[in-house]
C-alpha atoms as a PDB file:
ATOM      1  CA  UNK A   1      23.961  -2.713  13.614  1.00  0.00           C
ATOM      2  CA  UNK A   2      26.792  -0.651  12.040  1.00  0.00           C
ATOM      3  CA  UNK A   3      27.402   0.637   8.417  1.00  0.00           C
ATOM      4  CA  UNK A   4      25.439   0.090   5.048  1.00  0.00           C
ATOM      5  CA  UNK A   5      23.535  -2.099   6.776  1.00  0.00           C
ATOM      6  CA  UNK A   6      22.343   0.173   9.896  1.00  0.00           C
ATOM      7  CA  UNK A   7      19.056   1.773   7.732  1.00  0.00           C
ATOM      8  CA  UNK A   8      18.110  -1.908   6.120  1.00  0.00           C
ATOM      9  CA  UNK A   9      17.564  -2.773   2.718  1.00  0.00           C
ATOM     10  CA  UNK A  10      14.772  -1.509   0.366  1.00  0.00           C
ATOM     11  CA  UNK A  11      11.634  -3.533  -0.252  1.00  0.00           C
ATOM     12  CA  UNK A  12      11.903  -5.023  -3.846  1.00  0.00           C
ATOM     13  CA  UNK A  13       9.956  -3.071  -6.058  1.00  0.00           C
ATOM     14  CA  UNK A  14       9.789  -0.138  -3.632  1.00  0.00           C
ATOM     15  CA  UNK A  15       7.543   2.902  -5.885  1.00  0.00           C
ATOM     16  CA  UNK A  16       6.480   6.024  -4.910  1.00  0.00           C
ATOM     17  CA  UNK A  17       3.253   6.636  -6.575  1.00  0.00           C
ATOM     18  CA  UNK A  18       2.641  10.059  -4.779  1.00  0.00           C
ATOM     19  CA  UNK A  19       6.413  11.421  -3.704  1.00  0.00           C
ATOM     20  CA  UNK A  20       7.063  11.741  -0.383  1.00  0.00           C
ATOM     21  CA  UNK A  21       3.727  10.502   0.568  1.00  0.00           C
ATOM     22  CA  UNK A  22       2.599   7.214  -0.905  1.00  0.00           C
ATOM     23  CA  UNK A  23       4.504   4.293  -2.303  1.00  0.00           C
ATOM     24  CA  UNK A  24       3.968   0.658  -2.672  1.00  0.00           C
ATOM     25  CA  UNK A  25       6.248  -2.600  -2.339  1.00  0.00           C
ATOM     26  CA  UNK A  26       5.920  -6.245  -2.530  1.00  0.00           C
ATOM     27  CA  UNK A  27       5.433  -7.779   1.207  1.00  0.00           C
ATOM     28  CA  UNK A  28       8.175  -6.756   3.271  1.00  0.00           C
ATOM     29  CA  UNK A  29      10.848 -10.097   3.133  1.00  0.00           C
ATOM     30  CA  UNK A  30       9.241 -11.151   0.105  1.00  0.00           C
ATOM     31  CA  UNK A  31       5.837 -13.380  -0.506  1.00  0.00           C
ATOM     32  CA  UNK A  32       5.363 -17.288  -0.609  1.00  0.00           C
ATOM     33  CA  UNK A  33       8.166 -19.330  -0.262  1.00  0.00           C
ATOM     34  CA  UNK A  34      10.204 -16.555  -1.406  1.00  0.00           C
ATOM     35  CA  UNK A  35       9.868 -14.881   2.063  1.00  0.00           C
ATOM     36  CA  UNK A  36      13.069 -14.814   4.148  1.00  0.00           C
ATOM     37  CA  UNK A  37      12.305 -13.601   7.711  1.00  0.00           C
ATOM     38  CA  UNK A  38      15.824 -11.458   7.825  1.00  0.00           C
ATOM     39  CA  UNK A  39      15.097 -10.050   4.789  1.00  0.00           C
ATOM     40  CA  UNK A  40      11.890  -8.776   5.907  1.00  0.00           C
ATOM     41  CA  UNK A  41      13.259  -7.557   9.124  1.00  0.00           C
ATOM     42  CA  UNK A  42      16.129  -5.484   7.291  1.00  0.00           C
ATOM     43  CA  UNK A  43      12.853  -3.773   4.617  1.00  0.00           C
ATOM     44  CA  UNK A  44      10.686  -2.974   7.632  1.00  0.00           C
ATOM     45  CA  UNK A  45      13.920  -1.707   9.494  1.00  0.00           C
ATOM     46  CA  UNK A  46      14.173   0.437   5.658  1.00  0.00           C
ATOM     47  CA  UNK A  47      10.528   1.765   5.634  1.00  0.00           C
ATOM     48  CA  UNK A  48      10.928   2.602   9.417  1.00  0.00           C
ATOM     49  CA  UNK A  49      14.260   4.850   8.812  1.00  0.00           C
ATOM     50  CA  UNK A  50      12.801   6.866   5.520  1.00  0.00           C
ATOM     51  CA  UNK A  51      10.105   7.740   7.779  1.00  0.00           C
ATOM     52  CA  UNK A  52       7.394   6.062   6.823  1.00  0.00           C
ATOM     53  CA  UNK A  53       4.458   6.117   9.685  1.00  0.00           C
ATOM     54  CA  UNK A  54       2.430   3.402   8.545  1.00  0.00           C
ATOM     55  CA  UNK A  55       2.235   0.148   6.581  1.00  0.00           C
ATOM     56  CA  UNK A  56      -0.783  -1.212   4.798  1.00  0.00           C
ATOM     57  CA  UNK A  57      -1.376  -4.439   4.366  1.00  0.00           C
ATOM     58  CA  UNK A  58      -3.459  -5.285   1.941  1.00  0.00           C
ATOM     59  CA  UNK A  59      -2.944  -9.304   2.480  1.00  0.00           C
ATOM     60  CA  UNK A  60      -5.706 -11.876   3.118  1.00  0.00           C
ATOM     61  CA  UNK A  61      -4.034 -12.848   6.143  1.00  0.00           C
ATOM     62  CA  UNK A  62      -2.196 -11.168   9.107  1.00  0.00           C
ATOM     63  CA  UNK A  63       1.030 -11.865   7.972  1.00  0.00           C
ATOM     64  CA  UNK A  64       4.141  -9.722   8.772  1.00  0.00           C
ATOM     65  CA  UNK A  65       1.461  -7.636  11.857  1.00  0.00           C
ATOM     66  CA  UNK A  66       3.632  -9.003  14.356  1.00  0.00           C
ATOM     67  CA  UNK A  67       7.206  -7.964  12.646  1.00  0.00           C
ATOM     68  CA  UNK A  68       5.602  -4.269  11.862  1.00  0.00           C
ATOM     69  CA  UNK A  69       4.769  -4.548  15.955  1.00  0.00           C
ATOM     70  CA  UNK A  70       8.271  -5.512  16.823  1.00  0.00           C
ATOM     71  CA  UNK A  71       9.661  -2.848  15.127  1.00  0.00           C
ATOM     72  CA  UNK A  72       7.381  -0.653  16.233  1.00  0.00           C
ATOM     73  CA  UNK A  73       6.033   0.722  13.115  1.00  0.00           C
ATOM     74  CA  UNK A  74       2.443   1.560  13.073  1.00  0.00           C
ATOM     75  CA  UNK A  75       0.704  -0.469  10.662  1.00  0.00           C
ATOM     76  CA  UNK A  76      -3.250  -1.281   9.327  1.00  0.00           C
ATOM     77  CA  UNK A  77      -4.721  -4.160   8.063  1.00  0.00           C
ATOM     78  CA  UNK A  78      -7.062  -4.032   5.181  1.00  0.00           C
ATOM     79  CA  UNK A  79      -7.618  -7.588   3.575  1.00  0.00           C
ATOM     80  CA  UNK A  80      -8.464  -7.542  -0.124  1.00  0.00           C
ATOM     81  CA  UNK A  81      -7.812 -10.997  -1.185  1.00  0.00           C
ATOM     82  CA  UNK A  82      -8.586 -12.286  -4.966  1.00  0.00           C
ATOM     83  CA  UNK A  83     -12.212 -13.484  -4.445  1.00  0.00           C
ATOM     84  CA  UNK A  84     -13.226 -10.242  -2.319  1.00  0.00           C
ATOM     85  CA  UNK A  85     -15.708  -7.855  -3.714  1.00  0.00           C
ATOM     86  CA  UNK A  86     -13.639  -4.815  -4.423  1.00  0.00           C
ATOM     87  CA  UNK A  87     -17.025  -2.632  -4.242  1.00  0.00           C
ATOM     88  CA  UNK A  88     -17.080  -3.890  -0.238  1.00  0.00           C
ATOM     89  CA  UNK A  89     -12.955  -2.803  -0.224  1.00  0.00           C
ATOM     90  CA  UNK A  90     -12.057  -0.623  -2.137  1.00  0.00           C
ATOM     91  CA  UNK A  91     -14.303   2.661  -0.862  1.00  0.00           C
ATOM     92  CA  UNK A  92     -13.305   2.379   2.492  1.00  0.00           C
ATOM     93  CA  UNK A  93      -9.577   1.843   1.820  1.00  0.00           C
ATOM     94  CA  UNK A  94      -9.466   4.920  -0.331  1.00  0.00           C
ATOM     95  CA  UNK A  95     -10.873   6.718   2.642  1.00  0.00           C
ATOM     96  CA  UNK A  96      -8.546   5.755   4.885  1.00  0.00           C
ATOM     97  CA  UNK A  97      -5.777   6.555   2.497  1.00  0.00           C
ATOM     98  CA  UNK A  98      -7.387  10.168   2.298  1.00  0.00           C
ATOM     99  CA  UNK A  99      -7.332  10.600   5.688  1.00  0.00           C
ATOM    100  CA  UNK A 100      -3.781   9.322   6.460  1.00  0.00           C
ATOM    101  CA  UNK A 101      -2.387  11.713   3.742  1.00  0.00           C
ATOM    102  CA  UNK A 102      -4.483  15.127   4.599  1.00  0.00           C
ATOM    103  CA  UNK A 103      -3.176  14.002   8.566  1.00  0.00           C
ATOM    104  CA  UNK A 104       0.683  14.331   6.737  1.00  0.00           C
ATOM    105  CA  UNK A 105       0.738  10.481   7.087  1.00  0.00           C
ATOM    106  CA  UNK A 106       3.631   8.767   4.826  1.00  0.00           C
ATOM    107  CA  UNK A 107       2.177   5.867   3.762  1.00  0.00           C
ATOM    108  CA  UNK A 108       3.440   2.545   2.202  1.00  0.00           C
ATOM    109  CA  UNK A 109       0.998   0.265   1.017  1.00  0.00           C
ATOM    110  CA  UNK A 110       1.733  -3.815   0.004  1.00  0.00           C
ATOM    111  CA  UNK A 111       0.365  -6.797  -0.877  1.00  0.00           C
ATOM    112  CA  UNK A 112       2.680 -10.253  -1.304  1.00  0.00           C
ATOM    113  CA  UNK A 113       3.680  -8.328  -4.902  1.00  0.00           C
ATOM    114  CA  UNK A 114       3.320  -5.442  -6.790  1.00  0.00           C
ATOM    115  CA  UNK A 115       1.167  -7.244  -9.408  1.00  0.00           C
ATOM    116  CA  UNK A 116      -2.514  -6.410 -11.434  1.00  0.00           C
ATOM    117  CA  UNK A 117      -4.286  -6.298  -7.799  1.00  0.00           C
ATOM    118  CA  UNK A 118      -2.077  -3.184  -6.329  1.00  0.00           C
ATOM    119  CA  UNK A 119      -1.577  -1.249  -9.713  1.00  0.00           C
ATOM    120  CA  UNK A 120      -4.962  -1.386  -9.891  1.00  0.00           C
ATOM    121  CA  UNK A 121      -5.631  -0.618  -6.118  1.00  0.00           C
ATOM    122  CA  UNK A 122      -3.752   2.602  -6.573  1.00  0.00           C
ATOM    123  CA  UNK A 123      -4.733   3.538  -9.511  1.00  0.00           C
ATOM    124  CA  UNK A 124      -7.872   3.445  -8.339  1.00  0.00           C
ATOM    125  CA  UNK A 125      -7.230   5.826  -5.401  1.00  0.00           C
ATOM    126  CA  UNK A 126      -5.695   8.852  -7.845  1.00  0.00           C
ATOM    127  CA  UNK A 127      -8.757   8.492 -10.009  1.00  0.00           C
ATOM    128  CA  UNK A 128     -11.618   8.617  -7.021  1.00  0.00           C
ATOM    129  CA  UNK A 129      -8.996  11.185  -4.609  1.00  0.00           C
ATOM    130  CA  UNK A 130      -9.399  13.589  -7.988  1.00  0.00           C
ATOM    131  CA  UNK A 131      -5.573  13.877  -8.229  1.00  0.00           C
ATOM    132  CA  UNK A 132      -6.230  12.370 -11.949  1.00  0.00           C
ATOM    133  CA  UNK A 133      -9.667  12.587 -13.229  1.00  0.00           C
ATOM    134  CA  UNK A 134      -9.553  10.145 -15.664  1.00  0.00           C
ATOM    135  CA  UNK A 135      -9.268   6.641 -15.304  1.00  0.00           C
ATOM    136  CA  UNK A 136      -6.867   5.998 -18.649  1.00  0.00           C
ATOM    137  CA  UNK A 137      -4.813   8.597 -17.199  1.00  0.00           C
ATOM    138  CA  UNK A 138      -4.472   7.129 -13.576  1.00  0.00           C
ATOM    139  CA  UNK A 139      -3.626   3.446 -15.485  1.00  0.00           C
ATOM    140  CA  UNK A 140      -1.218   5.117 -17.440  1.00  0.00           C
ATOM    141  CA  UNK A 141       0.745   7.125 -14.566  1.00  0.00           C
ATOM    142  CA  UNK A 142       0.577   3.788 -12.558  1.00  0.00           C
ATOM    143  CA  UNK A 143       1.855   1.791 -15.474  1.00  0.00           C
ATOM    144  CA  UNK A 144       5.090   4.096 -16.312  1.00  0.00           C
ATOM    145  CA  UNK A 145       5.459   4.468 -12.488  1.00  0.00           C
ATOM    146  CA  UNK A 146       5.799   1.168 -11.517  1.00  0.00           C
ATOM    147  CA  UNK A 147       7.525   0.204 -14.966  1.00  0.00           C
ATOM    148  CA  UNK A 148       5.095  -2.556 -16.350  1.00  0.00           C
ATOM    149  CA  UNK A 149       1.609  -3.165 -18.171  1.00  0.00           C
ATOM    150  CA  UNK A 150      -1.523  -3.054 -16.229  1.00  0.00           C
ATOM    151  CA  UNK A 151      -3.612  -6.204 -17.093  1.00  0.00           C
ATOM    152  CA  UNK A 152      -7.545  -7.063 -17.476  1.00  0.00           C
ATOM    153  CA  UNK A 153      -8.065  -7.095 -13.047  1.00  0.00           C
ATOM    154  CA  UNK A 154      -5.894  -4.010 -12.729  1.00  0.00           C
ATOM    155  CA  UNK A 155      -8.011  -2.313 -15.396  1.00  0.00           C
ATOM    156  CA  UNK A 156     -11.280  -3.422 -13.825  1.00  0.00           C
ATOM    157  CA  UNK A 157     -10.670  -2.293 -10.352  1.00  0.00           C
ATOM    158  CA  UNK A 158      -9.745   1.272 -11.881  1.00  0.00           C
ATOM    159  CA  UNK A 159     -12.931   1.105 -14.243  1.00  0.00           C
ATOM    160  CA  UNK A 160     -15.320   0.068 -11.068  1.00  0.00           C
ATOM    161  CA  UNK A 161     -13.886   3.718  -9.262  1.00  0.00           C
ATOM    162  CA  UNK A 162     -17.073   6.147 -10.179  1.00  0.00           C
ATOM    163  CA  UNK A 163     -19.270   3.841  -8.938  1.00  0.00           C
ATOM    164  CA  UNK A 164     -17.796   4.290  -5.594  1.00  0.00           C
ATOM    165  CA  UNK A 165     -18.691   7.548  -3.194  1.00  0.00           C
ATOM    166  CA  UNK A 166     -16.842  10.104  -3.809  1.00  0.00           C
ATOM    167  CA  UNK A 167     -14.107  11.017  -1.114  1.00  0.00           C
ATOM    168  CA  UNK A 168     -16.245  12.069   2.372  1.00  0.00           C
ATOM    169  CA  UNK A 169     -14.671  14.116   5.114  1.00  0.00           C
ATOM    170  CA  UNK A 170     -11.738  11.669   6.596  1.00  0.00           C
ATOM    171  CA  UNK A 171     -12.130  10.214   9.877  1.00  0.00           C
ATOM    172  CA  UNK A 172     -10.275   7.624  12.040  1.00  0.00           C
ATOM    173  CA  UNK A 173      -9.369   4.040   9.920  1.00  0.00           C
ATOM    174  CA  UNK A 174     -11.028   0.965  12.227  1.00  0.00           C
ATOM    175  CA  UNK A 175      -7.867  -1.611  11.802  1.00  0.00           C
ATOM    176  CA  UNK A 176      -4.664   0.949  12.306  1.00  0.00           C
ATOM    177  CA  UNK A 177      -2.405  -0.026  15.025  1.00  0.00           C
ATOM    178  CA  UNK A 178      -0.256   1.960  16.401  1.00  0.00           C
ATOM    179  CA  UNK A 179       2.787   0.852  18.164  1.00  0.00           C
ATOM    180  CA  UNK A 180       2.762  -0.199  21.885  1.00  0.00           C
ATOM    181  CA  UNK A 181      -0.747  -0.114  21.512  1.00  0.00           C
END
């Protein structure tokens, strides 16, 4: 590949919600019947040339593992589908995300789109990390971050936070996968 092309494209909605460190995207290619395997190719072939050492998925299913695994970009799996308890999700997620940061991890984190469910996700992870301590705040950085309203399920995740732990000494994520591995 030569020219413009040669770094890819950017994922659509590609935000960083902590510069340099942690940003979000809708899937890589696009979601549902929207999702054009080229596409996807070209925004993994994006993430992998701004340096980004791993992908999270936060999908139901194990969509896109294989691409991140042909382009050898390390990558973890953490389902959190629309009828999963976030209380069972959410805790451990954050703690990964911890960990991967203090490690100097740069992190980009999806679902199919950047919707209630992942402004809400993140949000979620300023407010219990301590980088904002209040949960209006965390909504509100999220919301003129990402350039839209945070509904009623966004809300509620961010709202459920302080019943989680609070962050624990990191230690090493059980569904990363590192390339050739």
């Amino acid at each position: 590949m030569r020219g413009k092309w040669a770094a890819g494209i950017k994922p659509r909605f590609f935000t960083w919600v902590i510069k340099d460190r942690l940003a979000v995207c809708e899937r890589p290619g696009g979601y549902a019947r929207n999702h054009r395997k080229v596409r996807r190719r070209e925004e993994i072939l994006w993430i992998k040339c701004q340096g980004f050492t791993r992908v999270v998925s936060l999908l139901a299913s194990p969509h896109n593992l294989h691409a991140y695994d042909e382009e050898h970009v390390a990558w973890s799996h953490v389902p959190f589908a629309a009828n999963d308890d976030p209380a069972a999700v959410l805790p451990e997620l954050y703690q990964q995300l911890r960990a991967w940061l203090r490690e100097g991890e740069r992190v980009v984190v999806h679902q199919e789109e950047v919707g209630d469910r992942l402004m809400g996700t993140v949000a979620g992870y300023l407010h219990w990390s301590g980088l904002l301590a209040e949960s209006a705040a965390a909504v509100a950085v999220v919301e003129r971050l990402l350039g839209r309203q945070m509904g009623p399920e966004g809300r509620r995740l961010v709202a459920m936070v302080p019943s989680f732990a609070p962050p624990a000494p990191a230690g090493t994520a059980p569904h990363d996968h590192e390339p050739g591995s």
